[in-house]
N, C-alpha and C. Protein backbone atom coordinates (compact mmCIF):
# COMPACT_ATOMS: atom_id res chain seq x y z
N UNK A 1 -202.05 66.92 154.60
CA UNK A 1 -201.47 66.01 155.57
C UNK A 1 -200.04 65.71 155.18
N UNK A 2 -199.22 65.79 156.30
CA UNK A 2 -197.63 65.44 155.89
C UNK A 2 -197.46 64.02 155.76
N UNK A 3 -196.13 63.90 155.41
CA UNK A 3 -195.71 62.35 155.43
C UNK A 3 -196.06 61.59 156.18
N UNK A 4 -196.86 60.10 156.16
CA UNK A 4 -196.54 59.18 156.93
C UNK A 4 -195.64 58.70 158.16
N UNK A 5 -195.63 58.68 159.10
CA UNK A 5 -194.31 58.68 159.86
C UNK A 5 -193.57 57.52 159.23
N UNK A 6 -194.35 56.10 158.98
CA UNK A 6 -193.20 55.09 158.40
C UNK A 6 -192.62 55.73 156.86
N UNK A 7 -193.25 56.22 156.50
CA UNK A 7 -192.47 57.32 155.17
C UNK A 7 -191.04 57.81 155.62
N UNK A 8 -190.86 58.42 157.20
CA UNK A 8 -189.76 58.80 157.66
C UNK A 8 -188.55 57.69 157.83
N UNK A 9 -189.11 56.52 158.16
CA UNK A 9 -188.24 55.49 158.87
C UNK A 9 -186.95 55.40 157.88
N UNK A 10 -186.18 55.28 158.84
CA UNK A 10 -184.93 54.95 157.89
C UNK A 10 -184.45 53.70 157.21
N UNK A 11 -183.77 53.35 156.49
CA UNK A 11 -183.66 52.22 155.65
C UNK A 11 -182.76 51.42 156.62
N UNK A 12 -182.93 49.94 156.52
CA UNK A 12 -181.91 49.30 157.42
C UNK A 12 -180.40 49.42 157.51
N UNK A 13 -179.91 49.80 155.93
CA UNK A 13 -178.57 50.12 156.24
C UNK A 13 -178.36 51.84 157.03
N UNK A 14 -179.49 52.25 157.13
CA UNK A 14 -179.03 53.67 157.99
C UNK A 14 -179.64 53.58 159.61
N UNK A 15 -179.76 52.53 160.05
CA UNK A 15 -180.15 52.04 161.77
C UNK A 15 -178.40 51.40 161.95
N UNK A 16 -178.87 52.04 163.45
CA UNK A 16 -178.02 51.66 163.81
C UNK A 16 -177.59 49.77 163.97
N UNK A 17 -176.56 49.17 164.18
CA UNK A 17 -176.86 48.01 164.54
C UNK A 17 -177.65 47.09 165.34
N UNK A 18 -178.04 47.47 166.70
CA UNK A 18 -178.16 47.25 167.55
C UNK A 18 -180.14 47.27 166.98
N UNK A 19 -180.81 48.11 166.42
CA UNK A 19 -182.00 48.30 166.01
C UNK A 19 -182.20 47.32 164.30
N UNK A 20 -181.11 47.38 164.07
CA UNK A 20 -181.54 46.08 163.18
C UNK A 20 -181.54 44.79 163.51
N UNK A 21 -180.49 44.72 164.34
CA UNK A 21 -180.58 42.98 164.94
C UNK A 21 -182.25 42.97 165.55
N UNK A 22 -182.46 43.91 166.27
CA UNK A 22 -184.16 43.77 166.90
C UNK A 22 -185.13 43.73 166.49
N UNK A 23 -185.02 44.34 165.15
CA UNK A 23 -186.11 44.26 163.99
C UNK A 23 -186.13 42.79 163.37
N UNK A 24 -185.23 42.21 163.46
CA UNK A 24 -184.92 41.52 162.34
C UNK A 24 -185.53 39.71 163.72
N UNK A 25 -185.18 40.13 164.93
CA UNK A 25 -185.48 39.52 165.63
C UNK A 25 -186.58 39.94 166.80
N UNK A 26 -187.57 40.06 166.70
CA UNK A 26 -188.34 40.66 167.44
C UNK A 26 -188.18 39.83 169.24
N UNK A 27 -187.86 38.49 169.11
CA UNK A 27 -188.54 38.09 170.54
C UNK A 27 -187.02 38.12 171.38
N UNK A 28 -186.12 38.67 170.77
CA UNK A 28 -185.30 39.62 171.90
C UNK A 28 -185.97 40.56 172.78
N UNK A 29 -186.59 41.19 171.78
CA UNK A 29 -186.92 42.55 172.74
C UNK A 29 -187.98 41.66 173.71
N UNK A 30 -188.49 41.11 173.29
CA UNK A 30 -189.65 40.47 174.40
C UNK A 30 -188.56 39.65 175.51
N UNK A 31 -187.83 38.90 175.08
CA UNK A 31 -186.92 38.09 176.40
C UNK A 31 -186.28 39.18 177.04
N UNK A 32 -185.47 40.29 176.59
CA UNK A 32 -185.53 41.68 177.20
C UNK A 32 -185.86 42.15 178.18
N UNK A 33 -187.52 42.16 178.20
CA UNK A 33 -188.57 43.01 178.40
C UNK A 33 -188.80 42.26 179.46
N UNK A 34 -188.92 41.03 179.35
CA UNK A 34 -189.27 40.11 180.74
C UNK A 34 -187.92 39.67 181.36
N UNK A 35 -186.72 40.02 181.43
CA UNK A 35 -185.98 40.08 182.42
C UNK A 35 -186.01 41.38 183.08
N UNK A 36 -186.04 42.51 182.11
CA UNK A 36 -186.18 43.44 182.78
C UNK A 36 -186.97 43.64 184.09
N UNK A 37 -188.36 43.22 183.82
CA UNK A 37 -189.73 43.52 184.47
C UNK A 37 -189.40 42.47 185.80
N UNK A 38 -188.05 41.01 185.42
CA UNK A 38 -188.33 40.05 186.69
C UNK A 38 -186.96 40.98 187.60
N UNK A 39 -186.47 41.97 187.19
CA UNK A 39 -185.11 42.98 188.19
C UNK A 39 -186.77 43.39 189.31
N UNK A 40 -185.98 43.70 190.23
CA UNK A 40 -186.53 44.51 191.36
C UNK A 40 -186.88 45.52 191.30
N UNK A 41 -188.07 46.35 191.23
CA UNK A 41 -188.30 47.95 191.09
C UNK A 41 -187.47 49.03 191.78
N UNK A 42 -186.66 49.78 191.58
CA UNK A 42 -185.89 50.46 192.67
C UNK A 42 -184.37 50.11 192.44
N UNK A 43 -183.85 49.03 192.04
CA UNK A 43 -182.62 48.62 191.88
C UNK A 43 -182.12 49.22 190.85
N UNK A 44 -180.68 49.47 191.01
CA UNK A 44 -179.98 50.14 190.15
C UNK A 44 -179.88 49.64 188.69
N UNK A 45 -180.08 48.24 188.80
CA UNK A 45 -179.15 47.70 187.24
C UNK A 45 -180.66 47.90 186.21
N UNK A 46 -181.91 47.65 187.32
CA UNK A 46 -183.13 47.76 186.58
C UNK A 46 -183.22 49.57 186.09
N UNK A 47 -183.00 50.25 187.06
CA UNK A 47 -183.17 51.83 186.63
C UNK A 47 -182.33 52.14 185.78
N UNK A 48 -181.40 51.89 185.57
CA UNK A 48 -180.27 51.65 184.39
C UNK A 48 -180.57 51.39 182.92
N UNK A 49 -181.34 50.22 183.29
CA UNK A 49 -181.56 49.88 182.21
C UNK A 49 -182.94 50.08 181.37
N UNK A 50 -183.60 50.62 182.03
CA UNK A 50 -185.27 51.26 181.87
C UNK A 50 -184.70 52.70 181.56
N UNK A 51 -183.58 53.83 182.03
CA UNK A 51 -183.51 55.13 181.83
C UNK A 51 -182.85 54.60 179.92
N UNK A 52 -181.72 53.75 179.75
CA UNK A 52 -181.62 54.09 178.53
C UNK A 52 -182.00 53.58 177.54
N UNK A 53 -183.15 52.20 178.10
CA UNK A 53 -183.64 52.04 177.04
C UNK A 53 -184.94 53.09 176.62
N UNK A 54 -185.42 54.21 177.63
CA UNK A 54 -185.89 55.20 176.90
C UNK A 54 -185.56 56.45 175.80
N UNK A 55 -184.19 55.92 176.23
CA UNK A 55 -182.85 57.22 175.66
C UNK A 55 -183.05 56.62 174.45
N UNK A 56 -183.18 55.57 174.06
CA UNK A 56 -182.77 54.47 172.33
C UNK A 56 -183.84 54.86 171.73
N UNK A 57 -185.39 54.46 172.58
CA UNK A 57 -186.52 54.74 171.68
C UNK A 57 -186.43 56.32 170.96
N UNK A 58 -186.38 57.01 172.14
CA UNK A 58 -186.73 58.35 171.74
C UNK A 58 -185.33 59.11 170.92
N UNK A 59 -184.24 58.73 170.51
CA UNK A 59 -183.23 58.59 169.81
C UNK A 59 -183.64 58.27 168.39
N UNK A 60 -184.39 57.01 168.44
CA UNK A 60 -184.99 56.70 166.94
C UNK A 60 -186.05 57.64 166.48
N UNK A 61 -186.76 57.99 167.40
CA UNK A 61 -188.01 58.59 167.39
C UNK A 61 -187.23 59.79 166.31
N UNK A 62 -186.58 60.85 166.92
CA UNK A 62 -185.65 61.58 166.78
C UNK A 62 -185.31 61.22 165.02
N UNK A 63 -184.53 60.36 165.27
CA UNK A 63 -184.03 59.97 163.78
C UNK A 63 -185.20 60.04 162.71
N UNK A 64 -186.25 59.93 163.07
CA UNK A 64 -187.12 59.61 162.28
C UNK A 64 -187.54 58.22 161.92
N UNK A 65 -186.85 57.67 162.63
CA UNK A 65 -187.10 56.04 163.02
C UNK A 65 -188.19 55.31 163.90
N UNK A 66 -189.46 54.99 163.18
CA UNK A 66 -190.28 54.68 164.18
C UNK A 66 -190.45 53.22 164.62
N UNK A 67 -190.00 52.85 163.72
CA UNK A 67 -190.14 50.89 163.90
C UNK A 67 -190.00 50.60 165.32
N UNK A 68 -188.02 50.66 165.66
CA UNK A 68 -188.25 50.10 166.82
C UNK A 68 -188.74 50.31 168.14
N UNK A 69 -189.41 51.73 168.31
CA UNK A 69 -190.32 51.78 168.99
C UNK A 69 -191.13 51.05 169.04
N UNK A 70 -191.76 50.78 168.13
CA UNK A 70 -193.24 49.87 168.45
C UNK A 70 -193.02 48.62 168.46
N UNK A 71 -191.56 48.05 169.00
CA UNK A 71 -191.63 46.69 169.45
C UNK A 71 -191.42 46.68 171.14
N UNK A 72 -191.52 48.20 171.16
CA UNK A 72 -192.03 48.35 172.67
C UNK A 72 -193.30 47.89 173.59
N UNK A 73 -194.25 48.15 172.42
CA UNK A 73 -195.75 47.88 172.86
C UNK A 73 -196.65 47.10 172.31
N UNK A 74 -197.46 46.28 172.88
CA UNK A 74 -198.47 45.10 172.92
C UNK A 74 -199.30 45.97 171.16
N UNK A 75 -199.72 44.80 170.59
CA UNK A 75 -200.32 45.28 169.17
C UNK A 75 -201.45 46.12 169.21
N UNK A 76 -202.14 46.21 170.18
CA UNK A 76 -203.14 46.19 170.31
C UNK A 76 -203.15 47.56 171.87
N UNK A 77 -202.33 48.15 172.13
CA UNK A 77 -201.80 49.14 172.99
C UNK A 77 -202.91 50.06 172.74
N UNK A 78 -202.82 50.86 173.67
CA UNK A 78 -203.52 51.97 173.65
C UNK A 78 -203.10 53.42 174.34
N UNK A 79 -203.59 54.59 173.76
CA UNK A 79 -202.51 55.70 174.18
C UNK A 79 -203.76 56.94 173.99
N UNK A 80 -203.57 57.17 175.25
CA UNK A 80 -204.47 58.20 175.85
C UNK A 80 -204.06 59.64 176.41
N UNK A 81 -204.48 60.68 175.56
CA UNK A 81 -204.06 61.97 175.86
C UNK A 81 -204.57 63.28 176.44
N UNK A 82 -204.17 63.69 177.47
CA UNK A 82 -205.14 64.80 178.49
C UNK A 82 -204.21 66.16 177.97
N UNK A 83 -204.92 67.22 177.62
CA UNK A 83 -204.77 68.44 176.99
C UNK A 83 -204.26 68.54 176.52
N UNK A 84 -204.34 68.09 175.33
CA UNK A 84 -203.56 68.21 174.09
C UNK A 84 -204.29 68.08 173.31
N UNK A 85 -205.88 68.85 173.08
CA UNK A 85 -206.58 68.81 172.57
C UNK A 85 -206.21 70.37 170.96
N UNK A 86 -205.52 71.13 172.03
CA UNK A 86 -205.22 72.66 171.33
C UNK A 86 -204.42 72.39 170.04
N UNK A 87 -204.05 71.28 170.59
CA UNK A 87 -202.26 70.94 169.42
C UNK A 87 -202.52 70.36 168.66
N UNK A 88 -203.60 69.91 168.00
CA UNK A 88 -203.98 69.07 166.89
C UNK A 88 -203.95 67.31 167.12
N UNK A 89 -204.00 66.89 168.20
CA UNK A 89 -204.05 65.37 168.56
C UNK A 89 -205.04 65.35 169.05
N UNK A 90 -205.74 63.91 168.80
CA UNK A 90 -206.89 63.14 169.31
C UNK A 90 -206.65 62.94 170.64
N UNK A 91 -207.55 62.42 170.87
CA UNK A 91 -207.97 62.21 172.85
C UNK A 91 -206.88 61.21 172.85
N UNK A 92 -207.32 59.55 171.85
CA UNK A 92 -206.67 58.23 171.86
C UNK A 92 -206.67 57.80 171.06
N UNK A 93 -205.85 56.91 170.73
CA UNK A 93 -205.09 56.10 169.59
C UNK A 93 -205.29 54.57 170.41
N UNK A 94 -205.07 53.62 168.81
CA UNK A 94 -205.52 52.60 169.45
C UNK A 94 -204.46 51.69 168.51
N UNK A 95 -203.93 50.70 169.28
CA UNK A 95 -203.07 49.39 168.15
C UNK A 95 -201.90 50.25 167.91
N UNK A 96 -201.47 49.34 167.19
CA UNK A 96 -199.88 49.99 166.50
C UNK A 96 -200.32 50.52 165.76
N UNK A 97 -201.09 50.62 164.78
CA UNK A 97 -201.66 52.02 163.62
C UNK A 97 -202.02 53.04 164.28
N UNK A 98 -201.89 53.02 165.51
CA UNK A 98 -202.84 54.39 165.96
C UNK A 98 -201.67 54.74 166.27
N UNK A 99 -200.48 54.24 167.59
CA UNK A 99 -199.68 54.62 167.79
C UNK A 99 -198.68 55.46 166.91
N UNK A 100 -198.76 54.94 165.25
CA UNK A 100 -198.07 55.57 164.04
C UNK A 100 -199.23 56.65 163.73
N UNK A 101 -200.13 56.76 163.75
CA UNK A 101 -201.29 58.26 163.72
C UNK A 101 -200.57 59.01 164.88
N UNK A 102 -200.49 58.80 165.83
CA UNK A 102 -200.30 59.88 167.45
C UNK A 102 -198.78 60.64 166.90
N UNK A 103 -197.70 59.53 166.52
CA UNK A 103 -196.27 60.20 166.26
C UNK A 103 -196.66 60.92 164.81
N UNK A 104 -197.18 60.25 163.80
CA UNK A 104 -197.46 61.33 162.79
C UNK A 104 -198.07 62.79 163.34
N UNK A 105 -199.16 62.73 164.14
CA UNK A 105 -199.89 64.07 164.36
C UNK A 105 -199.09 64.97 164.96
N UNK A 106 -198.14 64.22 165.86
CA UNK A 106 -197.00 65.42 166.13
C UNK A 106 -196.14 65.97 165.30
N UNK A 107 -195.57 65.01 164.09
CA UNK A 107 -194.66 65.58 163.54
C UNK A 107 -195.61 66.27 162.26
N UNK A 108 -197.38 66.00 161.80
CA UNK A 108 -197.82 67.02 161.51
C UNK A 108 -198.24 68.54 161.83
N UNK A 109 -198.06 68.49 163.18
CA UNK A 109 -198.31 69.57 163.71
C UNK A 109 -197.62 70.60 164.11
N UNK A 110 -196.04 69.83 164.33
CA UNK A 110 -195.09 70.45 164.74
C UNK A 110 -193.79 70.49 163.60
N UNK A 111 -192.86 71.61 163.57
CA UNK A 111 -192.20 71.37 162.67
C UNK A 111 -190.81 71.28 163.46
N UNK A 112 -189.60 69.92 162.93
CA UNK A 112 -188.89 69.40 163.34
C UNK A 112 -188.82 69.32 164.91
N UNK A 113 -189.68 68.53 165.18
CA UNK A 113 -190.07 68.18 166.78
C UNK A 113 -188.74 67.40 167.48
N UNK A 114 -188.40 67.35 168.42
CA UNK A 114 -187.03 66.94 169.29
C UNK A 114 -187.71 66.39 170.55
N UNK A 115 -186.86 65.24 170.77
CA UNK A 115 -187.85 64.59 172.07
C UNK A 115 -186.49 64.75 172.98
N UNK A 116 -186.59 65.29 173.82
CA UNK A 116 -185.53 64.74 175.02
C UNK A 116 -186.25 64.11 176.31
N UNK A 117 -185.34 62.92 176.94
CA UNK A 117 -185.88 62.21 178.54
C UNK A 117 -185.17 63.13 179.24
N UNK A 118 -186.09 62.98 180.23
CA UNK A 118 -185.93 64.53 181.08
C UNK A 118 -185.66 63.79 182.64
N UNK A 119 -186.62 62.74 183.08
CA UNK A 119 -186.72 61.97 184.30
C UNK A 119 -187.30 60.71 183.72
N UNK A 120 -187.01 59.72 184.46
CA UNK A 120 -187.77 58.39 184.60
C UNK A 120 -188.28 57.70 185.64
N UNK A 121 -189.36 57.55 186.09
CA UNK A 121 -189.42 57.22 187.73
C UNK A 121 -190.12 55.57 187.41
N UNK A 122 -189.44 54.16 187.94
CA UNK A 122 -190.25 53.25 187.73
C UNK A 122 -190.81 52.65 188.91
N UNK A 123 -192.43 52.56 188.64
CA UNK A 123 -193.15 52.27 189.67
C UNK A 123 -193.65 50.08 189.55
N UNK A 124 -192.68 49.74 189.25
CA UNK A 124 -193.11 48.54 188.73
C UNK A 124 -194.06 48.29 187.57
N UNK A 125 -194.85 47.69 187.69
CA UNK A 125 -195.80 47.93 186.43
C UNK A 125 -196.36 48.86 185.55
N UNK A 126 -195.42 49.98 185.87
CA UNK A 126 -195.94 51.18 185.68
C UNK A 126 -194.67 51.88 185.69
N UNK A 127 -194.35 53.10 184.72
CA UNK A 127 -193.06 53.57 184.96
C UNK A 127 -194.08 55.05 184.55
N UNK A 128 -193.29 56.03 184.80
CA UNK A 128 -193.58 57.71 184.32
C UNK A 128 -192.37 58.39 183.83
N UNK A 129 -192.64 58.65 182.88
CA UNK A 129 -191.72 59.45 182.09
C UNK A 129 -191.80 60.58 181.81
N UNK A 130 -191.08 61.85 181.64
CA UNK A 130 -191.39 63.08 181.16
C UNK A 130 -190.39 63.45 180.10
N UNK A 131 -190.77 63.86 179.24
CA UNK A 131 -190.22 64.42 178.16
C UNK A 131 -190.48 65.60 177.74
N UNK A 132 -188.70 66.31 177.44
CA UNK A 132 -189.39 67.72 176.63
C UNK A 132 -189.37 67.74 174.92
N UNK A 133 -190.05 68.43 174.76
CA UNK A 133 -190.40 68.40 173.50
C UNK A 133 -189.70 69.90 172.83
N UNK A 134 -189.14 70.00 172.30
CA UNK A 134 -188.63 70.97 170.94
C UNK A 134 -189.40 70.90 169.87
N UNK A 135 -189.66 72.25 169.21
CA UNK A 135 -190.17 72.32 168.22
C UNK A 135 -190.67 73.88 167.34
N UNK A 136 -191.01 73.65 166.46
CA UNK A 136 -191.43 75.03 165.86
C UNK A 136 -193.23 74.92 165.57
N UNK A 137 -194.07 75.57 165.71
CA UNK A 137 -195.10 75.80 164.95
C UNK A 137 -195.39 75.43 163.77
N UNK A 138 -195.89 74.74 163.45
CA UNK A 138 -195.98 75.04 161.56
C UNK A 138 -196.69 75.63 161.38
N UNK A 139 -197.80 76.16 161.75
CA UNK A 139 -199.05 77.31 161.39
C UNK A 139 -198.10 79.02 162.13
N UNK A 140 -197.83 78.46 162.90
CA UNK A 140 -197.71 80.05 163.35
C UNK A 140 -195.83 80.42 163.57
N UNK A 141 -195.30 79.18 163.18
CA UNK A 141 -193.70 79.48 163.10
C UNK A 141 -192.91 79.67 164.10
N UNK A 142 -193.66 79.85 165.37
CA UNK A 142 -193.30 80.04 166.83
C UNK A 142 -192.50 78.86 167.66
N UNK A 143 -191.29 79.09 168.29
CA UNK A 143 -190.88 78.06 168.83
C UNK A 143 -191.43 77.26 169.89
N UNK A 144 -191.49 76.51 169.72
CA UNK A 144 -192.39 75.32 170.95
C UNK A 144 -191.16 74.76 171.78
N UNK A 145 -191.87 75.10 173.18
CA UNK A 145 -190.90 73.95 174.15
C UNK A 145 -191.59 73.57 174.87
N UNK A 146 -192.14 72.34 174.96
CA UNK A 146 -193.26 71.80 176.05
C UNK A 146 -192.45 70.67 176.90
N UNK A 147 -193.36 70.39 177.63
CA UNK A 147 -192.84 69.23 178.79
C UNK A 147 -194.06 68.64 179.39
N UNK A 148 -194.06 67.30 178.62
CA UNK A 148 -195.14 65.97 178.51
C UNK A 148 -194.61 64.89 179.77
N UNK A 149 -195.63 64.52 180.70
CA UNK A 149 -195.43 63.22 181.08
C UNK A 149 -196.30 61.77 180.24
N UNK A 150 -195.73 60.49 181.07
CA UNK A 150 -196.62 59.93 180.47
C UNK A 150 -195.96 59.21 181.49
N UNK A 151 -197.82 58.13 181.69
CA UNK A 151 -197.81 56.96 182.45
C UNK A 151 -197.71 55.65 181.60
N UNK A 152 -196.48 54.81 181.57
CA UNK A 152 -196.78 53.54 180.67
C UNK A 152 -197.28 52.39 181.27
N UNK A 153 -198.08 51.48 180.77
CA UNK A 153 -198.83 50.63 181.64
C UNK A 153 -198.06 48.97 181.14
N UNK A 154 -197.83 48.67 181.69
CA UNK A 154 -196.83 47.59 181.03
C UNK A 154 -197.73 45.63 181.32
N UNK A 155 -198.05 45.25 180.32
CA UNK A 155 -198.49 43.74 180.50
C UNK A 155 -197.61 42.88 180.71
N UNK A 156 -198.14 41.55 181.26
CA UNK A 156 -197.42 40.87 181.55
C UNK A 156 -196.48 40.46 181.10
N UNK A 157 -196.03 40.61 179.52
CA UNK A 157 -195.00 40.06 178.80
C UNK A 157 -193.89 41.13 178.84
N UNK A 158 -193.95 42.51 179.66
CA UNK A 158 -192.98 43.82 180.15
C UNK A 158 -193.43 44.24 178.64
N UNK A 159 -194.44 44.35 178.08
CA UNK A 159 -194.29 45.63 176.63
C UNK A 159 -195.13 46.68 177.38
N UNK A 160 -195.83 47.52 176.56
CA UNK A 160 -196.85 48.96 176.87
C UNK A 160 -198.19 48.02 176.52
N UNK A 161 -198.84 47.97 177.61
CA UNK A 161 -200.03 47.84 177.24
C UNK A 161 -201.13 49.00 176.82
N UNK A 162 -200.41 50.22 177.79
CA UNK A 162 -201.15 51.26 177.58
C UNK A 162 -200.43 52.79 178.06
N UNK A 163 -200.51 53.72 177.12
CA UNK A 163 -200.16 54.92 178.05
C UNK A 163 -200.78 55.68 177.96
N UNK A 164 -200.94 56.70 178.95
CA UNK A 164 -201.24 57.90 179.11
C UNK A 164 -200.65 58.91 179.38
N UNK A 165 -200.71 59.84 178.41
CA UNK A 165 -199.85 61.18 178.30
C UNK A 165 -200.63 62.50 178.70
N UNK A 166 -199.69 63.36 179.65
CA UNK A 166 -200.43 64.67 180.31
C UNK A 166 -199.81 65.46 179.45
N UNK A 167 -200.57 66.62 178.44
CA UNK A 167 -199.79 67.19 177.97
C UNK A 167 -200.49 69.06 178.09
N UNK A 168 -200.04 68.89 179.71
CA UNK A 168 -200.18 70.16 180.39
C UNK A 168 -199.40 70.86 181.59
N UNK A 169 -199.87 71.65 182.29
CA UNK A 169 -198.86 71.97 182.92
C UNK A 169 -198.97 71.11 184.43
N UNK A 170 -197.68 71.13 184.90
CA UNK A 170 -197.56 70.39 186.17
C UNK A 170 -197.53 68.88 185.58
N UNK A 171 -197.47 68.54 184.29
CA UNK A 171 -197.79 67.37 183.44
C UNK A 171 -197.25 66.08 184.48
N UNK A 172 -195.59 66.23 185.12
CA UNK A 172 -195.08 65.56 185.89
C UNK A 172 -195.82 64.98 187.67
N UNK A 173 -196.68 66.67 187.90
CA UNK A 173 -197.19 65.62 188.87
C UNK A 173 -198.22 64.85 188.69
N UNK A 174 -199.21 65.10 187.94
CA UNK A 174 -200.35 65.02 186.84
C UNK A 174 -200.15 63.27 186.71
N UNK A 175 -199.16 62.54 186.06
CA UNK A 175 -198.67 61.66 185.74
C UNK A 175 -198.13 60.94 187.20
N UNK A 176 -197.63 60.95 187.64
CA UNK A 176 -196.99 60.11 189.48
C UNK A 176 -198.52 59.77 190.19
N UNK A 177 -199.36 60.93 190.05
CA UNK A 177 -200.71 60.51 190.40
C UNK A 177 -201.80 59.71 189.94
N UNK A 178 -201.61 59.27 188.72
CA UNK A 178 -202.52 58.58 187.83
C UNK A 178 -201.74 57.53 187.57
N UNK A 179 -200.51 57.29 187.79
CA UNK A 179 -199.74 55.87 188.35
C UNK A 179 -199.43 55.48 189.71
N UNK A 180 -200.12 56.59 190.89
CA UNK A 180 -200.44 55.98 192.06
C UNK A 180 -198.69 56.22 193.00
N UNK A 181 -197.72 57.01 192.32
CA UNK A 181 -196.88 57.09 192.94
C UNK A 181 -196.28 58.65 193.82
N UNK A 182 -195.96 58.65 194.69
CA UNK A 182 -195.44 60.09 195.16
C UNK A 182 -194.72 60.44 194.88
N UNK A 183 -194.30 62.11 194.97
CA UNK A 183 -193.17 62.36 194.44
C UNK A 183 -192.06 62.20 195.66
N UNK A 184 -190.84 62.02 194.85
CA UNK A 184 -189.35 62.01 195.45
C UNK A 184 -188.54 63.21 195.41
């Protein structure tokens, strides 16, 4: 088994600023999170600000930074995965420990994995995301390029209460449908 993902995290003097003030203060991100969620679904300043605060997470992710991700989501979150059984991940993860199992199993499975946001569509309580994924094999050395959606389920306080990730093909429409939205 590889490293721990918090094994990866970077030390506070190597975050950026902006991720240490949030660490250091968690109920920003929550006052954040609930202005965000009280913007209008569809409005610009809200899509704005939902596209890059996915750009930050998955930036850290990237870095090898997992912390401030998980002041994204409720403690107790849950994260549910459809075909991605081949790739070495569980069905679901549960809590913030599980959530740090799900990003470990990728970066056990995969070697130097790359997340890019690809689209963001927000459906109010519910947003869908797709991401591509970069990567190499570690068993077989082969380059990986996949493209994951995921439905995030957001509680009342605007964190993740829950997601679900398609990690197959058509993954994007797969995902708009299991958050009840059409495509655009």
């Amino acid at each position: 088994m590889g490293p721990e993902p918090h094994a990866r995290t970077r030390s506070s003097a190597e975050r950026p600023l902006r991720d240490r003030i949030l660490l250091r203060f968690p109920s920003l991100v929550d006052l954040a999170a609930l202005a965000l969620f009280r913007l209008p679904p569809g409005g610009l300043l809200r899509r704005r600000l939902v596209e890059r605060a996915f750009q930050v997470v998955w930036a850290g992710i990237n870095r090898g930074d997992f912390e401030p991700a998980l002041l994204a989501y409720e403690p107790d979150a849950e994260v549910r995965i459809f075909g991605a059984s081949g790739v070495g991940l569980a069905g679901s993860y549960s809590g913030s420990d599980g959530w740090i199992e799900f990003i470990g199993d990728i970066f056990e499975n995969f070697g130097a994995p790359r997340f890019s946001v690809r689209r963001v569509r927000d459906g109010g309580g519910r947003i869908v995301a797709e991401l591509g994924l970069t990567a190499t094999g570690k068993v077989s050395g082969a380059e990986v390029e996949e493209s994951t959606s995921s439905v995030y389920y957001f509680s009342s306080r605007g964190k993740v209460a829950r997601q679900e990730i398609f990690w197959q093909q058509d993954s994007w429409a797969m995902a708009l449908e299991a958050a009840d939205l059409s495509e655009q």
